[in-house]
PDB file of N, CA and C in Angstrom:
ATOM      1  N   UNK A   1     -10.544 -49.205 -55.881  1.00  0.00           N
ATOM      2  CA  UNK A   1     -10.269 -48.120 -56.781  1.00  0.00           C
ATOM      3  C   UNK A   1      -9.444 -48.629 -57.955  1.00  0.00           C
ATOM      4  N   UNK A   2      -9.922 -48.244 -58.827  1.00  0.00           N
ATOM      5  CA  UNK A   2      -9.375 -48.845 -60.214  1.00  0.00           C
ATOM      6  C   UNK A   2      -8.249 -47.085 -60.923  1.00  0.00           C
ATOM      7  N   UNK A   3      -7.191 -47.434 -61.781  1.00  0.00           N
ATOM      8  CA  UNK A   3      -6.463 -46.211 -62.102  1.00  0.00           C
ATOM      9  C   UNK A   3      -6.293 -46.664 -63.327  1.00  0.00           C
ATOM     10  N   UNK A   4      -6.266 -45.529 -64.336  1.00  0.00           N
ATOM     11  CA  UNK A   4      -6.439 -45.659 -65.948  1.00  0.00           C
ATOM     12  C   UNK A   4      -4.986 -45.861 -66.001  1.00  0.00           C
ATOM     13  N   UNK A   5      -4.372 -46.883 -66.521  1.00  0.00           N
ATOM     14  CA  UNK A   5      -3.175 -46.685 -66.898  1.00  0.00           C
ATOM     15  C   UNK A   5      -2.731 -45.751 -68.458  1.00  0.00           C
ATOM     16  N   UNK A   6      -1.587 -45.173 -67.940  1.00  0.00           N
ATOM     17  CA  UNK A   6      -1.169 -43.963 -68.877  1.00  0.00           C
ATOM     18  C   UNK A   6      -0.137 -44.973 -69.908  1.00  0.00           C
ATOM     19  N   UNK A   7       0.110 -44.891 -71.062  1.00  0.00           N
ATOM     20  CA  UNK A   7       1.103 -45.210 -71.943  1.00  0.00           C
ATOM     21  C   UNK A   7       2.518 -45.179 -71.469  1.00  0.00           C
ATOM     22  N   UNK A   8       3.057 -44.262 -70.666  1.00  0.00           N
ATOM     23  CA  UNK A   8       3.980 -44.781 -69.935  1.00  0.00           C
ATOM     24  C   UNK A   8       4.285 -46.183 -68.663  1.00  0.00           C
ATOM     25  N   UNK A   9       3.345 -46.186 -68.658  1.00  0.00           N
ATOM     26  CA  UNK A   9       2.660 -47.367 -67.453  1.00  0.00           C
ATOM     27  C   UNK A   9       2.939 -48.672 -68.144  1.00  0.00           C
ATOM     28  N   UNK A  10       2.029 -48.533 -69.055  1.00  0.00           N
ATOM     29  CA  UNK A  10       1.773 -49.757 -70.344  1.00  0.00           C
ATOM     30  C   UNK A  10       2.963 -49.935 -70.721  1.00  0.00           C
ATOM     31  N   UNK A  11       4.056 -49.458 -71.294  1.00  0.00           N
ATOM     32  CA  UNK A  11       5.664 -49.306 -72.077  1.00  0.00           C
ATOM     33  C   UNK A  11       6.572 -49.825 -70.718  1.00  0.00           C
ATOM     34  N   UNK A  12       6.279 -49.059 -68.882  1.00  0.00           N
ATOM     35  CA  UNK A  12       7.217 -50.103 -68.732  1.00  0.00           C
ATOM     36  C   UNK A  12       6.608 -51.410 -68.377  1.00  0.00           C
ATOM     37  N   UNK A  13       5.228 -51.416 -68.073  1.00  0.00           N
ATOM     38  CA  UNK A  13       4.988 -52.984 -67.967  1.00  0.00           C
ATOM     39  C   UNK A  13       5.365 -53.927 -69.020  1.00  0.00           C
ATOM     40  N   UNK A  14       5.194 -53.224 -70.176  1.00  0.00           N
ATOM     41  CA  UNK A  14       5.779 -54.335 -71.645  1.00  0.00           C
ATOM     42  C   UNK A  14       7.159 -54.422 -71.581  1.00  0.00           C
ATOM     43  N   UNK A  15       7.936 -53.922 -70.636  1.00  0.00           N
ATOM     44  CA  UNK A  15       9.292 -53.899 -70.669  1.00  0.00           C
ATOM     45  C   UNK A  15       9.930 -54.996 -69.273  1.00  0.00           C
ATOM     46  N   UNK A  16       8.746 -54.754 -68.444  1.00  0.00           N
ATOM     47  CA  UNK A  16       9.131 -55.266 -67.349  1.00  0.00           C
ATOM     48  C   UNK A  16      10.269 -54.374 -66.372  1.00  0.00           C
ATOM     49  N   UNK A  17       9.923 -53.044 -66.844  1.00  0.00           N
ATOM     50  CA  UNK A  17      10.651 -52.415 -65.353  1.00  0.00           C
ATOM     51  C   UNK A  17      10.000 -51.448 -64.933  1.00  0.00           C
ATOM     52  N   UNK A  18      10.134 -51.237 -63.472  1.00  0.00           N
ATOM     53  CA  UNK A  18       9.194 -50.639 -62.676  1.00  0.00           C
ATOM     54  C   UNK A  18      10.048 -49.297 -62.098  1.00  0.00           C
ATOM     55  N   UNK A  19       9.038 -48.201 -61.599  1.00  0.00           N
ATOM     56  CA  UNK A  19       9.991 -46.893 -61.359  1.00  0.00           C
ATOM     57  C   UNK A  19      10.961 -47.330 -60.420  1.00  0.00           C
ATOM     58  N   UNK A  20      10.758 -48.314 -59.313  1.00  0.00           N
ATOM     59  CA  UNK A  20      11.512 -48.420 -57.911  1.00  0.00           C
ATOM     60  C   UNK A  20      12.676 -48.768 -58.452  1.00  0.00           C
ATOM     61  N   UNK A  21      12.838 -49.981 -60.024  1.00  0.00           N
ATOM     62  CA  UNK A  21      14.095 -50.191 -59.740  1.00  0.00           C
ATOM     63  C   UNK A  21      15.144 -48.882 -60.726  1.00  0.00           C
ATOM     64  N   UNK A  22      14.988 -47.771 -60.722  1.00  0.00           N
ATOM     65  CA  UNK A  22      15.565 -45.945 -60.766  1.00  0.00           C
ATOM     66  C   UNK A  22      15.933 -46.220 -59.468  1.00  0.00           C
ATOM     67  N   UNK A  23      14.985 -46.037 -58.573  1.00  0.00           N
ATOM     68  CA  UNK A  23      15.565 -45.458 -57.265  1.00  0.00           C
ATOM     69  C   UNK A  23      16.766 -45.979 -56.485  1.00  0.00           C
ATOM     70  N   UNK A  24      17.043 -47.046 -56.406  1.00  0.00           N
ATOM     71  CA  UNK A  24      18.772 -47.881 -55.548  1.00  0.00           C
ATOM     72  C   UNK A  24      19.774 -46.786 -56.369  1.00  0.00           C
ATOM     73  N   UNK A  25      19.667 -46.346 -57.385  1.00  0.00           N
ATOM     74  CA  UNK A  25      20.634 -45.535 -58.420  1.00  0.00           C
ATOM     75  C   UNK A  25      21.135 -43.830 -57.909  1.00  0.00           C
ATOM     76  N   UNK A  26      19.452 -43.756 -57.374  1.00  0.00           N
ATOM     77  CA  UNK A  26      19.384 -42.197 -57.190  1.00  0.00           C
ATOM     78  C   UNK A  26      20.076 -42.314 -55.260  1.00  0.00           C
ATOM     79  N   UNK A  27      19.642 -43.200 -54.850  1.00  0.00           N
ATOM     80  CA  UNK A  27      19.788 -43.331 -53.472  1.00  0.00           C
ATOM     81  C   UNK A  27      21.638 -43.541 -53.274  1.00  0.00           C
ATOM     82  N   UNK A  28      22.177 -43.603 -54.280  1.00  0.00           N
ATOM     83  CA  UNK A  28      23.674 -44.300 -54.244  1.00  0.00           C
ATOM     84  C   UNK A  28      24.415 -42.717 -54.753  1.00  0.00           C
ATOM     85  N   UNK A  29      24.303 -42.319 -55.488  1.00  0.00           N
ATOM     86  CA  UNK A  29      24.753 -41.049 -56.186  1.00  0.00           C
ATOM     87  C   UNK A  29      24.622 -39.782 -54.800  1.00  0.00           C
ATOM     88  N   UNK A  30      23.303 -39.997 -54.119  1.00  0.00           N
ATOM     89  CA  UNK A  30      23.307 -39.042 -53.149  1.00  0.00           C
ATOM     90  C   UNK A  30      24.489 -38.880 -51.896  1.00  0.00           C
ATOM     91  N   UNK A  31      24.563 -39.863 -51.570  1.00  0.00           N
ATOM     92  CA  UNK A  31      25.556 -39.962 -50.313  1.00  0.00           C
ATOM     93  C   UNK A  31      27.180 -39.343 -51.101  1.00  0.00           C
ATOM     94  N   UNK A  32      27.531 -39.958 -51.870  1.00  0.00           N
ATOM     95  CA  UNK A  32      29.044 -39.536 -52.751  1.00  0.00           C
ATOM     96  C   UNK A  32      28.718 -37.839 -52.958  1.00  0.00           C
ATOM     97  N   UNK A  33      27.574 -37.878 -53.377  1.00  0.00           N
ATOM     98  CA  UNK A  33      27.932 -35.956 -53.124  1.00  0.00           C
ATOM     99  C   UNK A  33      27.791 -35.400 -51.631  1.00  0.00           C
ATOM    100  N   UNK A  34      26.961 -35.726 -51.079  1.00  0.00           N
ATOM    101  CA  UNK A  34      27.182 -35.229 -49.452  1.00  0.00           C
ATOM    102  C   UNK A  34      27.968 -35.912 -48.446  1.00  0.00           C
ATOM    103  N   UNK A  35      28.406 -36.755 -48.880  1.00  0.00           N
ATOM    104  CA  UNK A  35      30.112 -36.985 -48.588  1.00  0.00           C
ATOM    105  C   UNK A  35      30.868 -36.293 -48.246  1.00  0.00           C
ATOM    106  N   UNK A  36      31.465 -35.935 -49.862  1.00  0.00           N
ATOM    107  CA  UNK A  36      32.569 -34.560 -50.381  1.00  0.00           C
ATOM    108  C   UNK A  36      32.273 -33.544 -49.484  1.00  0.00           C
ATOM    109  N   UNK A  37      30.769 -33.294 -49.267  1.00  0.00           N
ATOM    110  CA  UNK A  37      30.720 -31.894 -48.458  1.00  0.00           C
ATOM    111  C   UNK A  37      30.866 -31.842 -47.284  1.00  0.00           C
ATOM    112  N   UNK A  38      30.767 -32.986 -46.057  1.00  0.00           N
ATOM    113  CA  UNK A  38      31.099 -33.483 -44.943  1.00  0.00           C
ATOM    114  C   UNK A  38      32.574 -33.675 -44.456  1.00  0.00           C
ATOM    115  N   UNK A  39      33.121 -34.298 -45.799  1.00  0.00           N
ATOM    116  CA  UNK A  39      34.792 -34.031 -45.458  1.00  0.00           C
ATOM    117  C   UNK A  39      35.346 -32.867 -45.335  1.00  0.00           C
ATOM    118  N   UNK A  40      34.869 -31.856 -46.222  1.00  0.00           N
ATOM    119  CA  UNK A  40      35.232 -30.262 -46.263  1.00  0.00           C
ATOM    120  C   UNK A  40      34.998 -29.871 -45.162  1.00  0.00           C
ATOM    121  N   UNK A  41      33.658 -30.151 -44.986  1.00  0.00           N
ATOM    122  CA  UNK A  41      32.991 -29.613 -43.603  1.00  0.00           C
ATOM    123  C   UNK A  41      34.042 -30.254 -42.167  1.00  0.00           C
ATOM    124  N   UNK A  42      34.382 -31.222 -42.108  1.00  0.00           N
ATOM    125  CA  UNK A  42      35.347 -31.338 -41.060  1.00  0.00           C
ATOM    126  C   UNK A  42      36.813 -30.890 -40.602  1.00  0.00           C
ATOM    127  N   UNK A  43      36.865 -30.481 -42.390  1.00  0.00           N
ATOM    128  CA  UNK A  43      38.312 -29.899 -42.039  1.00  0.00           C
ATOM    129  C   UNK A  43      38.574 -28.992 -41.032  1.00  0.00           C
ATOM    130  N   UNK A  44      39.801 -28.535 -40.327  1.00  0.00           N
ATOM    131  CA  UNK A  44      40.097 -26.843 -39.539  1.00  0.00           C
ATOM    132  C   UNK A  44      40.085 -26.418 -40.026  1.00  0.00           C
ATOM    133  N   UNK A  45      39.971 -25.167 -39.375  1.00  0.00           N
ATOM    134  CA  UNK A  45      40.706 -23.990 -40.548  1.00  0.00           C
ATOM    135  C   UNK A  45      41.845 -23.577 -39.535  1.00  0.00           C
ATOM    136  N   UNK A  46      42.559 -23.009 -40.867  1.00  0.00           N
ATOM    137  CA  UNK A  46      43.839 -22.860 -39.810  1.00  0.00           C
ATOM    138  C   UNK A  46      43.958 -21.215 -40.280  1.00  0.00           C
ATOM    139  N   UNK A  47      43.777 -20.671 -41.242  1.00  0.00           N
ATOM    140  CA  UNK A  47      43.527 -19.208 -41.068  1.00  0.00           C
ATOM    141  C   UNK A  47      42.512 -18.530 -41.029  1.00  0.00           C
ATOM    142  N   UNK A  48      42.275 -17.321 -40.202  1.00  0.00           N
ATOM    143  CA  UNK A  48      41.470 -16.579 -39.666  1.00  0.00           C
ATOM    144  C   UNK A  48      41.576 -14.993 -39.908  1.00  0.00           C
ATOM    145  N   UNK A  49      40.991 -14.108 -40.094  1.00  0.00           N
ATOM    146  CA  UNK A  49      40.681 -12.943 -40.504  1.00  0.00           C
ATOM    147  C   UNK A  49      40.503 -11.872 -39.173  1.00  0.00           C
ATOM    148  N   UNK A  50      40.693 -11.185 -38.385  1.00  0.00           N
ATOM    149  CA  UNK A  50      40.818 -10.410 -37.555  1.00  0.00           C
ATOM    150  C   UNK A  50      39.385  -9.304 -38.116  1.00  0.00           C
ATOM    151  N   UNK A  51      38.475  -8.615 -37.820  1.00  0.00           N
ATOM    152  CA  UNK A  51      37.914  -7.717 -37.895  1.00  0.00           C
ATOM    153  C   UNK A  51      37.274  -6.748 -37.143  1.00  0.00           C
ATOM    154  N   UNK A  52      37.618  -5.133 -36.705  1.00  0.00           N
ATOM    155  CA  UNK A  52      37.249  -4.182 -36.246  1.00  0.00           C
ATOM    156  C   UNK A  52      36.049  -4.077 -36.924  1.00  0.00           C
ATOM    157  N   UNK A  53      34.988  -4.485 -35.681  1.00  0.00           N
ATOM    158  CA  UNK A  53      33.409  -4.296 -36.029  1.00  0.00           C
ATOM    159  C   UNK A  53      32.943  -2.720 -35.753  1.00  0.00           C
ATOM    160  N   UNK A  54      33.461  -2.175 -34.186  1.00  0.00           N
ATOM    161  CA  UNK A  54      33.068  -1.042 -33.516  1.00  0.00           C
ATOM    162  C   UNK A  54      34.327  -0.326 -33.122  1.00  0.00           C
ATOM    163  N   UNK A  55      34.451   0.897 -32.992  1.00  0.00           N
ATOM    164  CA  UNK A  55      35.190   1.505 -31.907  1.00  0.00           C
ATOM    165  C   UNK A  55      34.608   2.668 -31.343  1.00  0.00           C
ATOM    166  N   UNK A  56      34.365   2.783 -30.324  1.00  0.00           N
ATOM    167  CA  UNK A  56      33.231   3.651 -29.474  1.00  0.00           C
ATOM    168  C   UNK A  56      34.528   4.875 -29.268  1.00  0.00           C
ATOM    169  N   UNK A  57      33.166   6.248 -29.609  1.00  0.00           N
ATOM    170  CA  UNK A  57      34.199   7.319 -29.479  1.00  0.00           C
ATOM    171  C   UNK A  57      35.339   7.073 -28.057  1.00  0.00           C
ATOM    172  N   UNK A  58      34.784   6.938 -27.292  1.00  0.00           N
ATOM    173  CA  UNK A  58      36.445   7.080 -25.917  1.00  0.00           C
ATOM    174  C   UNK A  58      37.131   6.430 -26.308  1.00  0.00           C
ATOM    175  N   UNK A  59      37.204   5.343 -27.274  1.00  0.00           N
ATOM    176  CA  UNK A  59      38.072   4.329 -27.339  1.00  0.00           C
ATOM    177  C   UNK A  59      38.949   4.281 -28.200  1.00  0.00           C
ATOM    178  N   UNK A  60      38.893   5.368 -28.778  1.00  0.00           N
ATOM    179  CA  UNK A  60      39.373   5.513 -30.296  1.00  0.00           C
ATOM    180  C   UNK A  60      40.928   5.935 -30.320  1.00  0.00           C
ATOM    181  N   UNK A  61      41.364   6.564 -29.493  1.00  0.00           N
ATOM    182  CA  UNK A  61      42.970   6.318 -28.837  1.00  0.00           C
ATOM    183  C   UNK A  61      43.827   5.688 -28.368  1.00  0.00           C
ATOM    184  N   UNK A  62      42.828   4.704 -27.478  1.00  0.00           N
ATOM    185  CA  UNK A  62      43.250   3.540 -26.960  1.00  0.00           C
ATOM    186  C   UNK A  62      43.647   2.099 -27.765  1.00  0.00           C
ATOM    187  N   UNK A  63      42.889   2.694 -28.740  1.00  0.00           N
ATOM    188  CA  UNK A  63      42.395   1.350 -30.072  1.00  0.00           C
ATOM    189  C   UNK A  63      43.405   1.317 -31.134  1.00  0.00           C
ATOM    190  N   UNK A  64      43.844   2.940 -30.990  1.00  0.00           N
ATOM    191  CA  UNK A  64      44.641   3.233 -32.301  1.00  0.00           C
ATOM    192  C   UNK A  64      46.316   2.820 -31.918  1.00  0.00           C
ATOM    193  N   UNK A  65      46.779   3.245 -30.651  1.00  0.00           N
ATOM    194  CA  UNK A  65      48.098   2.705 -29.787  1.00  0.00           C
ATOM    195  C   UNK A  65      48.059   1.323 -30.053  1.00  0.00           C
ATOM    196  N   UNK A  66      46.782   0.390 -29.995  1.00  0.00           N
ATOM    197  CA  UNK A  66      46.659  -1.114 -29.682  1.00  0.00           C
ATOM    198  C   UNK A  66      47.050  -1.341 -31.308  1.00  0.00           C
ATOM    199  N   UNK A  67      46.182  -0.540 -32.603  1.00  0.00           N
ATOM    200  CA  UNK A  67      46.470  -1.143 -33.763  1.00  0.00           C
ATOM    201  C   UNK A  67      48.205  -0.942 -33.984  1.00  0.00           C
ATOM    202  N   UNK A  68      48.678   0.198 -33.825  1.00  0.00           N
ATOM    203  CA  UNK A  68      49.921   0.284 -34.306  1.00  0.00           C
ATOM    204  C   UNK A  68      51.066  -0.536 -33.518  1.00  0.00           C
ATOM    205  N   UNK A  69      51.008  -1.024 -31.976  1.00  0.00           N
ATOM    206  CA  UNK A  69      51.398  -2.036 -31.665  1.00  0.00           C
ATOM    207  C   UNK A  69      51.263  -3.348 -32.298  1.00  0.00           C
ATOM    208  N   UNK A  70      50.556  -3.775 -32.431  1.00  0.00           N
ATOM    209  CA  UNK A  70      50.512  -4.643 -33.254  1.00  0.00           C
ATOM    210  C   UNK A  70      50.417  -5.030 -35.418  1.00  0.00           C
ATOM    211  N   UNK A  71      50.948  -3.908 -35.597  1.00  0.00           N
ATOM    212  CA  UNK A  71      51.534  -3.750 -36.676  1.00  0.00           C
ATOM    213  C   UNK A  71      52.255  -2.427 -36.969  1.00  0.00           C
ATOM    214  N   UNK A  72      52.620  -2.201 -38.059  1.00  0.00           N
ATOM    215  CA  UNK A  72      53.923  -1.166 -38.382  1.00  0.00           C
ATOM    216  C   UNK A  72      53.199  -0.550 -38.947  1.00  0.00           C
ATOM    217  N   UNK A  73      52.114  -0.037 -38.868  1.00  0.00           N
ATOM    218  CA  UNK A  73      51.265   1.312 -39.329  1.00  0.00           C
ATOM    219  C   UNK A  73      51.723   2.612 -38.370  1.00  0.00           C
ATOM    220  N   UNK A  74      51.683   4.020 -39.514  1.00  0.00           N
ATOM    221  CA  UNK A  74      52.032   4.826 -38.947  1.00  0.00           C
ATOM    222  C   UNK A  74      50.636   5.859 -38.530  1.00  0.00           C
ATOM    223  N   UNK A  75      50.727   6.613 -37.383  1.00  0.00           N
ATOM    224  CA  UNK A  75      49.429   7.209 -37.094  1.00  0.00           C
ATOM    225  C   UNK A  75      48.658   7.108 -37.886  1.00  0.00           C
ATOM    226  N   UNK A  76      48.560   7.851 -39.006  1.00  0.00           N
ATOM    227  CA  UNK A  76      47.919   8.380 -39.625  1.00  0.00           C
ATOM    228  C   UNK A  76      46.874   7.123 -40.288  1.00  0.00           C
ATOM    229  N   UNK A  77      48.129   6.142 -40.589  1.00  0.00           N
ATOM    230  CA  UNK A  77      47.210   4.873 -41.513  1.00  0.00           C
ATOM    231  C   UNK A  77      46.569   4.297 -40.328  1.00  0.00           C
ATOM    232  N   UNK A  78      46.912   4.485 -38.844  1.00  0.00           N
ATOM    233  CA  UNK A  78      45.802   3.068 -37.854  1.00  0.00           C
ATOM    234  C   UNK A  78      44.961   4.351 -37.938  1.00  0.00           C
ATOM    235  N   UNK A  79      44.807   5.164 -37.544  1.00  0.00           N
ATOM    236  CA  UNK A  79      43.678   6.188 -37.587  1.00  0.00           C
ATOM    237  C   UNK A  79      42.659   5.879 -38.350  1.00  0.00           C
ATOM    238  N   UNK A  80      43.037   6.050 -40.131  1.00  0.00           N
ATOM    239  CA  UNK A  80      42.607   5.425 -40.996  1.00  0.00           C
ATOM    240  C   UNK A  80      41.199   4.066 -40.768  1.00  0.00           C
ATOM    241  N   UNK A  81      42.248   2.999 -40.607  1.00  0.00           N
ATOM    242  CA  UNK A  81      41.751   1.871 -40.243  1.00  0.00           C
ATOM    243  C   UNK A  81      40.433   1.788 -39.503  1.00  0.00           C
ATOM    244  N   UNK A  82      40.806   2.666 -38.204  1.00  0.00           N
ATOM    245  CA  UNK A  82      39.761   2.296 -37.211  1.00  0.00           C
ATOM    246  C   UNK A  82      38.421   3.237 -37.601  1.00  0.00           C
ATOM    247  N   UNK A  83      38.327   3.884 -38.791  1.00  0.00           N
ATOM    248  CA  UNK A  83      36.930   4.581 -39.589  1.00  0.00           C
ATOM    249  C   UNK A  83      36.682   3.994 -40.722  1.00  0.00           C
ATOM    250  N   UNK A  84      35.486   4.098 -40.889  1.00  0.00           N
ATOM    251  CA  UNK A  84      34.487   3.259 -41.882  1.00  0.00           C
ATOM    252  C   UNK A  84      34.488   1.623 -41.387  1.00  0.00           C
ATOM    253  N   UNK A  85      34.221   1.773 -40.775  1.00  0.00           N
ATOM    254  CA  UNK A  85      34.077   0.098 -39.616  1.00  0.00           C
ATOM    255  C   UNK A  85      32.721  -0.856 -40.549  1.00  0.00           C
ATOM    256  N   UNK A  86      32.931  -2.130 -40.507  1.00  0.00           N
ATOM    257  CA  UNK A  86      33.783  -3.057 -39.952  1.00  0.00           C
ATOM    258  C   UNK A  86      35.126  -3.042 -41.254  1.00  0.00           C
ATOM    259  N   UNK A  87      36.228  -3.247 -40.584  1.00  0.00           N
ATOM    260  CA  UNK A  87      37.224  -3.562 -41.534  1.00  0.00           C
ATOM    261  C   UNK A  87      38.097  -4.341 -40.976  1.00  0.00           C
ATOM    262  N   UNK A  88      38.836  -5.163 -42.075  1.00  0.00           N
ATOM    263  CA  UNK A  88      39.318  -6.783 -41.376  1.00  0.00           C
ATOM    264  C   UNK A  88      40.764  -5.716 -41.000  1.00  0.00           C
ATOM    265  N   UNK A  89      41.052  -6.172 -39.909  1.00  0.00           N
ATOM    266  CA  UNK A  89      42.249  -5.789 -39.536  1.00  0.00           C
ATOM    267  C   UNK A  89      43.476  -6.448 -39.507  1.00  0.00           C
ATOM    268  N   UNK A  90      43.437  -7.850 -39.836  1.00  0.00           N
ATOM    269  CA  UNK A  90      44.705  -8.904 -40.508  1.00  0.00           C
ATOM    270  C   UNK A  90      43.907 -10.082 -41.136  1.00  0.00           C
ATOM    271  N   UNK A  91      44.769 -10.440 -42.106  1.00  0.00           N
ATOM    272  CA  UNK A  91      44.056 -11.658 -43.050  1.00  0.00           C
ATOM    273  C   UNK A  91      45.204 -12.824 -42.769  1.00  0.00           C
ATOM    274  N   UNK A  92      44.123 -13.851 -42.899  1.00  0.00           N
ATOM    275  CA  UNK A  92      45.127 -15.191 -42.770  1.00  0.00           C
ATOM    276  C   UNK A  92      46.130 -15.648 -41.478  1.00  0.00           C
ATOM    277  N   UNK A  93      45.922 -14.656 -40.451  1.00  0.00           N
ATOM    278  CA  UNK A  93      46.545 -15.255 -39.253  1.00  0.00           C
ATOM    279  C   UNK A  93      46.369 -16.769 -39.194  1.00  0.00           C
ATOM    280  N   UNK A  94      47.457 -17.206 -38.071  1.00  0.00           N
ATOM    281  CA  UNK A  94      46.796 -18.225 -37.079  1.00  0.00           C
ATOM    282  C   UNK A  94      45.976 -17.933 -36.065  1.00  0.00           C
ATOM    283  N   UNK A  95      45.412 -19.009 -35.417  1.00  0.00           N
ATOM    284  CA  UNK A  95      44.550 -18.920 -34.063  1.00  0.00           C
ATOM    285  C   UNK A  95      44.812 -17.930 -33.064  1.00  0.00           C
ATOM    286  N   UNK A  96      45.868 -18.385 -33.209  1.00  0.00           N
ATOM    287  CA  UNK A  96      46.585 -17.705 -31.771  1.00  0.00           C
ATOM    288  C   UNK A  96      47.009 -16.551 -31.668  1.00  0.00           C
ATOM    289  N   UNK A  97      47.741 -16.065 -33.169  1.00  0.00           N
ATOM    290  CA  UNK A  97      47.539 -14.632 -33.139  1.00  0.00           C
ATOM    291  C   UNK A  97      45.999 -13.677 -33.664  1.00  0.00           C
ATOM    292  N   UNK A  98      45.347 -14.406 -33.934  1.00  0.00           N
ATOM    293  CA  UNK A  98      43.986 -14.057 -33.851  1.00  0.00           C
ATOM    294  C   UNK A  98      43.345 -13.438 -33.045  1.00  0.00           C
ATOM    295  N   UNK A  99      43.419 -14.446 -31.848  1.00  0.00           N
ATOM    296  CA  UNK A  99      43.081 -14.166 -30.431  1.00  0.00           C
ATOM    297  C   UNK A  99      43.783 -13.381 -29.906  1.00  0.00           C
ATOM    298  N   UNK A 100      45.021 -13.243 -29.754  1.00  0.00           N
ATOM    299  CA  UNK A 100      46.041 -11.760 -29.176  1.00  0.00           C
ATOM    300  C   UNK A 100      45.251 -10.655 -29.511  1.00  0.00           C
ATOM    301  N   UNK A 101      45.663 -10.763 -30.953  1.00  0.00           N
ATOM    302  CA  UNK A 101      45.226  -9.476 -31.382  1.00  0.00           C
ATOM    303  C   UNK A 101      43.472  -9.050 -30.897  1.00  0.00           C
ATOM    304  N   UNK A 102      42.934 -10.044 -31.075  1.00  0.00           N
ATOM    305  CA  UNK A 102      41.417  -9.496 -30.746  1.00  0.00           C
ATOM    306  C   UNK A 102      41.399  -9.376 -28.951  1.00  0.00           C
ATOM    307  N   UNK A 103      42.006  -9.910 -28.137  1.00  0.00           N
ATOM    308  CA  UNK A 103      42.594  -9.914 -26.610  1.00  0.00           C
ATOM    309  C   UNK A 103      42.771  -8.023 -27.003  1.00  0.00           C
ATOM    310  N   UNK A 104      44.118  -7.786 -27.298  1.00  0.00           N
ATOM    311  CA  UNK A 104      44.729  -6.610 -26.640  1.00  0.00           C
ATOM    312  C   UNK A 104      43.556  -5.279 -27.272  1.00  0.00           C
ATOM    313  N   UNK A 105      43.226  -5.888 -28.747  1.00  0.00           N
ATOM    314  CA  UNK A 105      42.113  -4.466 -29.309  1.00  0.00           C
ATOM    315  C   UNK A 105      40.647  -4.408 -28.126  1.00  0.00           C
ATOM    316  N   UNK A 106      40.011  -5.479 -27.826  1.00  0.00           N
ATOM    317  CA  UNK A 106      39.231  -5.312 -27.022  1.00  0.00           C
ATOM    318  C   UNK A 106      39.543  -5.025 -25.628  1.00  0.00           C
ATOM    319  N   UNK A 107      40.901  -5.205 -25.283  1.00  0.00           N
ATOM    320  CA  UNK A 107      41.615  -4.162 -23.661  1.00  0.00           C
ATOM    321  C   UNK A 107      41.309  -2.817 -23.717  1.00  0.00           C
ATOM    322  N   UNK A 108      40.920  -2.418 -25.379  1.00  0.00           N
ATOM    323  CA  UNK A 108      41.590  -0.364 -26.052  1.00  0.00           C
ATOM    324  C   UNK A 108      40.052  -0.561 -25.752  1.00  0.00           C
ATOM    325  N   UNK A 109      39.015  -1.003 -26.171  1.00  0.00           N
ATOM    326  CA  UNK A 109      37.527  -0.813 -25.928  1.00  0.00           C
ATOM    327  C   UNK A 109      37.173  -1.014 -27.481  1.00  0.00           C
ATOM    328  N   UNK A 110      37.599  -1.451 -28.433  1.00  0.00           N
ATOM    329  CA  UNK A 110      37.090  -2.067 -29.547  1.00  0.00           C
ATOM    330  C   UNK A 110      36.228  -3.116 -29.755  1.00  0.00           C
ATOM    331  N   UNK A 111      35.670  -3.383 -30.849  1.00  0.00           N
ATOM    332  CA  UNK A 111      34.469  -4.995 -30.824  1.00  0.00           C
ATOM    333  C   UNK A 111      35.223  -5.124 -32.257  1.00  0.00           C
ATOM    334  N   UNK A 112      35.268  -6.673 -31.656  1.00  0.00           N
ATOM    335  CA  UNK A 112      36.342  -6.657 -32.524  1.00  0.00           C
ATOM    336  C   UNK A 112      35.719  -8.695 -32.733  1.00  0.00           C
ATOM    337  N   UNK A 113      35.639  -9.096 -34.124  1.00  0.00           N
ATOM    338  CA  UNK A 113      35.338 -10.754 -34.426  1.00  0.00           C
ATOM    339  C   UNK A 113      36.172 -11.312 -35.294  1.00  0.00           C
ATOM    340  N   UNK A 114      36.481 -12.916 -35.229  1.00  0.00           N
ATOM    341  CA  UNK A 114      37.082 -13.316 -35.541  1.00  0.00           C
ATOM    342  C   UNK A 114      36.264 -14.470 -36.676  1.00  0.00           C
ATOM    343  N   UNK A 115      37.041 -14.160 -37.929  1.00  0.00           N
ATOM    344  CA  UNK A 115      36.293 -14.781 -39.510  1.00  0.00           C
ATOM    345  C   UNK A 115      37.063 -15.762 -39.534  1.00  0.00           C
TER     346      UNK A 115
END
């Protein structure tokens, strides 16, 4: 099989460079950006977001004692809280109070995930 060479063909043969030697260039540039994103990607995280997904009608008393224990909301505002669901219920914790808190809200009968 014979192939018509195109004027670009011809220009780099008169030049003497060929597409492959582009590619070591493109192949080197790739890794340095998915790098950067691999290091990010390994980091922890060290804060976490608390969020009331559900609270099933029986639970909704039980849930509301559990929110105001665990913060200084007064009736009226955990009441609040636990309608129009999902809503984050603390920002930026640590782990550990993450997990408490999602521990004691899911004791009240809440569904409750951790961001």
């Amino acid at each position: 099989m014979t192939f018509k060479s195109s004027k670009k063909n011809k220009t780099m043969d008169k030049l003497g460079v060929t597409a492959a030697s582009f590619a070591p260039a493109a192949v080197v540039a790739a890794p340095g950006g998915a790098g950067a994103e691999a290091v990010e990607a390994v980091e922890e995280k060290t804060e976490f977001d608390v969020v009331i997904d559900d609270v099933p009608s029986n639970a909704r008393i039980a849930t509301i004692k559990a929110v105001r224990g665990l913060t200084s909301l007064a009736l009226k505002e955990a009441k609040e809280l636990i309608e129009g669901l999902p809503k984050k219920f603390k920002e930026g914790v640590s782990r550990d109070e993450a997990e408490d808190a999602k521990k004691q809200l899911e004791e009240a009968g809440a569904k409750v995930s951790i961001v």
